[in-house]
C-alpha atoms as a PDB file:
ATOM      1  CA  UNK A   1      77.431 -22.692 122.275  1.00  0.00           C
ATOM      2  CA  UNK A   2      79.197 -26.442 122.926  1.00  0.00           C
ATOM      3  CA  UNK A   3      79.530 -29.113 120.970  1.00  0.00           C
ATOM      4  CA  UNK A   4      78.041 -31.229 124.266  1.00  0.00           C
ATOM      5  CA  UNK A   5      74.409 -31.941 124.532  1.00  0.00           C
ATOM      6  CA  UNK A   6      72.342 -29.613 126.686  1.00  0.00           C
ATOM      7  CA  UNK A   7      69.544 -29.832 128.913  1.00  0.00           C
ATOM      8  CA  UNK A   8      66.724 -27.050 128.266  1.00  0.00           C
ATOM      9  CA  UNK A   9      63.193 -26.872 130.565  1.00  0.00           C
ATOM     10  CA  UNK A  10      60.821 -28.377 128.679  1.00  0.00           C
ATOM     11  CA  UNK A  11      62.729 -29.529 125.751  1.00  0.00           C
ATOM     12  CA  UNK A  12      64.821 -32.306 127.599  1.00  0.00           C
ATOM     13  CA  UNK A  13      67.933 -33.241 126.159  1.00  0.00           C
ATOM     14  CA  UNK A  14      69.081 -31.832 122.844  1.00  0.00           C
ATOM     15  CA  UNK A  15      72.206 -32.641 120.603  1.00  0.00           C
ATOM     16  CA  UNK A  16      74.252 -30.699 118.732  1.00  0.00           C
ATOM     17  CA  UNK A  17      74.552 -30.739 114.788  1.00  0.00           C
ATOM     18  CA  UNK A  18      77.130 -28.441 114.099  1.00  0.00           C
ATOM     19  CA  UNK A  19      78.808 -25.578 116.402  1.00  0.00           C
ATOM     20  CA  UNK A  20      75.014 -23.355 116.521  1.00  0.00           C
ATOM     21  CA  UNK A  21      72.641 -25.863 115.502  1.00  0.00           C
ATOM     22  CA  UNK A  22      70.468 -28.296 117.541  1.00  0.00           C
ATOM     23  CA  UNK A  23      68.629 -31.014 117.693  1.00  0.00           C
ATOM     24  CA  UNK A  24      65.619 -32.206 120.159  1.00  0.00           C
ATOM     25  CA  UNK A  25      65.938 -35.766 121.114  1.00  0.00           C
ATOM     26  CA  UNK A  26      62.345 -36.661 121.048  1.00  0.00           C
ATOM     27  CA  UNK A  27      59.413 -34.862 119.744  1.00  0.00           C
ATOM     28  CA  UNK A  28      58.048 -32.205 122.522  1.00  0.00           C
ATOM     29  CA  UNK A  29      54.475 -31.171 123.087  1.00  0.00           C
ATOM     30  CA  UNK A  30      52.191 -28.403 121.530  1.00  0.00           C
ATOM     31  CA  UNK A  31      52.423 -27.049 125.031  1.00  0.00           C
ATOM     32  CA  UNK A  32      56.298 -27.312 124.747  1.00  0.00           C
ATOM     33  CA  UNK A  33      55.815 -25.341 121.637  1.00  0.00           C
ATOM     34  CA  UNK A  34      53.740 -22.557 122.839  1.00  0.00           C
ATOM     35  CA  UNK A  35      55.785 -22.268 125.933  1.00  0.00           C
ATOM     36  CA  UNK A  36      59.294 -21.450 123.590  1.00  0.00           C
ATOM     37  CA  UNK A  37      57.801 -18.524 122.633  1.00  0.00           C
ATOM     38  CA  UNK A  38      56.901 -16.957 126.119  1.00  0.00           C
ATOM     39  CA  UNK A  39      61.301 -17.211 126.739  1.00  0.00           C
ATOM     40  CA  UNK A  40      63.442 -14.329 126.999  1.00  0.00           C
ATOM     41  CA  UNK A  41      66.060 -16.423 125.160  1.00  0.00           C
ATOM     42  CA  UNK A  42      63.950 -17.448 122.041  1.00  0.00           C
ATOM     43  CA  UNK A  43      63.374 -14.352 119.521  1.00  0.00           C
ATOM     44  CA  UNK A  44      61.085 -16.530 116.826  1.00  0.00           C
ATOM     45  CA  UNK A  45      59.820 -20.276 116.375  1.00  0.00           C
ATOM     46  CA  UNK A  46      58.592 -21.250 113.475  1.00  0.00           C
ATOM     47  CA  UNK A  47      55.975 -24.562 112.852  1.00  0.00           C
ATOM     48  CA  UNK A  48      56.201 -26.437 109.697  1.00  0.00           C
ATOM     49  CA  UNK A  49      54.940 -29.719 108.020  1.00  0.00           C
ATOM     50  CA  UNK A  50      58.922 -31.280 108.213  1.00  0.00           C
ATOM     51  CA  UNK A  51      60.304 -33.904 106.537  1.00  0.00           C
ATOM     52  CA  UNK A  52      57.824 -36.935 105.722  1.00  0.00           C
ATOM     53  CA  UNK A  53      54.582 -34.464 106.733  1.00  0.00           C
ATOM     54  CA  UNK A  54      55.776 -34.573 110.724  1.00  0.00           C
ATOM     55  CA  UNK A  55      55.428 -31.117 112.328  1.00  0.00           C
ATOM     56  CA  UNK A  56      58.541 -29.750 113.412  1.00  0.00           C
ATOM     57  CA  UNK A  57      59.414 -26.635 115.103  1.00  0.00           C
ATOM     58  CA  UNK A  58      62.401 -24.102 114.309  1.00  0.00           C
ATOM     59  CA  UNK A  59      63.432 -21.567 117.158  1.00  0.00           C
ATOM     60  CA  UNK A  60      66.190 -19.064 117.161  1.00  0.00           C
ATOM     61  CA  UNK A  61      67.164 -18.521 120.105  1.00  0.00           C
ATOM     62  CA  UNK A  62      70.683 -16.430 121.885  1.00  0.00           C
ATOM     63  CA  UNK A  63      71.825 -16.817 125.495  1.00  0.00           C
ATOM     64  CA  UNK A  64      74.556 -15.383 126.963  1.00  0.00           C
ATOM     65  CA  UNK A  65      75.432 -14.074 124.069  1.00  0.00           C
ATOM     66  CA  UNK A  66      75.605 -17.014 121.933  1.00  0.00           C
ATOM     67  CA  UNK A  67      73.014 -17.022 118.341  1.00  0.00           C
ATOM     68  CA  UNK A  68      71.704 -20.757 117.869  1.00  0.00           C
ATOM     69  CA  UNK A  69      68.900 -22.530 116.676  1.00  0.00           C
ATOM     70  CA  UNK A  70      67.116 -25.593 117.539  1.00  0.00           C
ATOM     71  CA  UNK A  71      64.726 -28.043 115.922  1.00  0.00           C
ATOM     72  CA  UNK A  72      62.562 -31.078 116.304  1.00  0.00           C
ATOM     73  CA  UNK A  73      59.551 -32.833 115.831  1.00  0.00           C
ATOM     74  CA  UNK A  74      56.026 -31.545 117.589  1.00  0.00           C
ATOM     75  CA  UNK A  75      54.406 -34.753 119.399  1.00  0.00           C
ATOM     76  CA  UNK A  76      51.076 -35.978 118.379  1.00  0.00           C
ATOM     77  CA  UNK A  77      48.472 -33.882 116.076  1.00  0.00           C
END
C-alpha cells in the first residue's frame, strides 16, 4: 500500500502508520463495523476494549494484492 492517506467507503479518510498499517481518522459506527466484514477485501476484524476502555476495531484486510491492516475507535456504545 502508500504511504498517502486513503479514502475507504464507510471508513472516510485513514492515515498511514507505517508502510501496511492504518489508522481511521475518527471513530466509525457499529454499522461501519458490521459492514467491514460483509467486504471481499477484509478477511477478519476483530473488536476490543482499546486503549483507555474505548472500543476499537482491528481488520486485516488485502487488495490488489497488497496485506494491510487498519484500526480505530468504534463511535458511541
Amino acid at each position: 500500500m502508500s504511504t498517502k492517506p486513503i479514502n475507504l467507503p464507510g471508513l472516510g479518510l485513514i492515515h498511514p502508520t507505517d508502510e501496511t498499517n492504518y489508522r481511521a481518522d475518527d471513530p466509525i459506527s457499529v454499522g461501519a463495523v458490521r459492514a467491514l466484514i460483509h467486504q471481499k477485501w477484509v478477511h477478519t476484524v476483530q473488536v476490543s476494549d482499546g486503549q483507555g476502555g474505548a472500543p476499537e476495531f482491528h481488520a486485516s484486510c488485502e487488495l490488489n494484492g497488497k496485506s494491510f491492516t487498519i484500526t480505530g475507535q468504534i463511535a458511541g456504545s
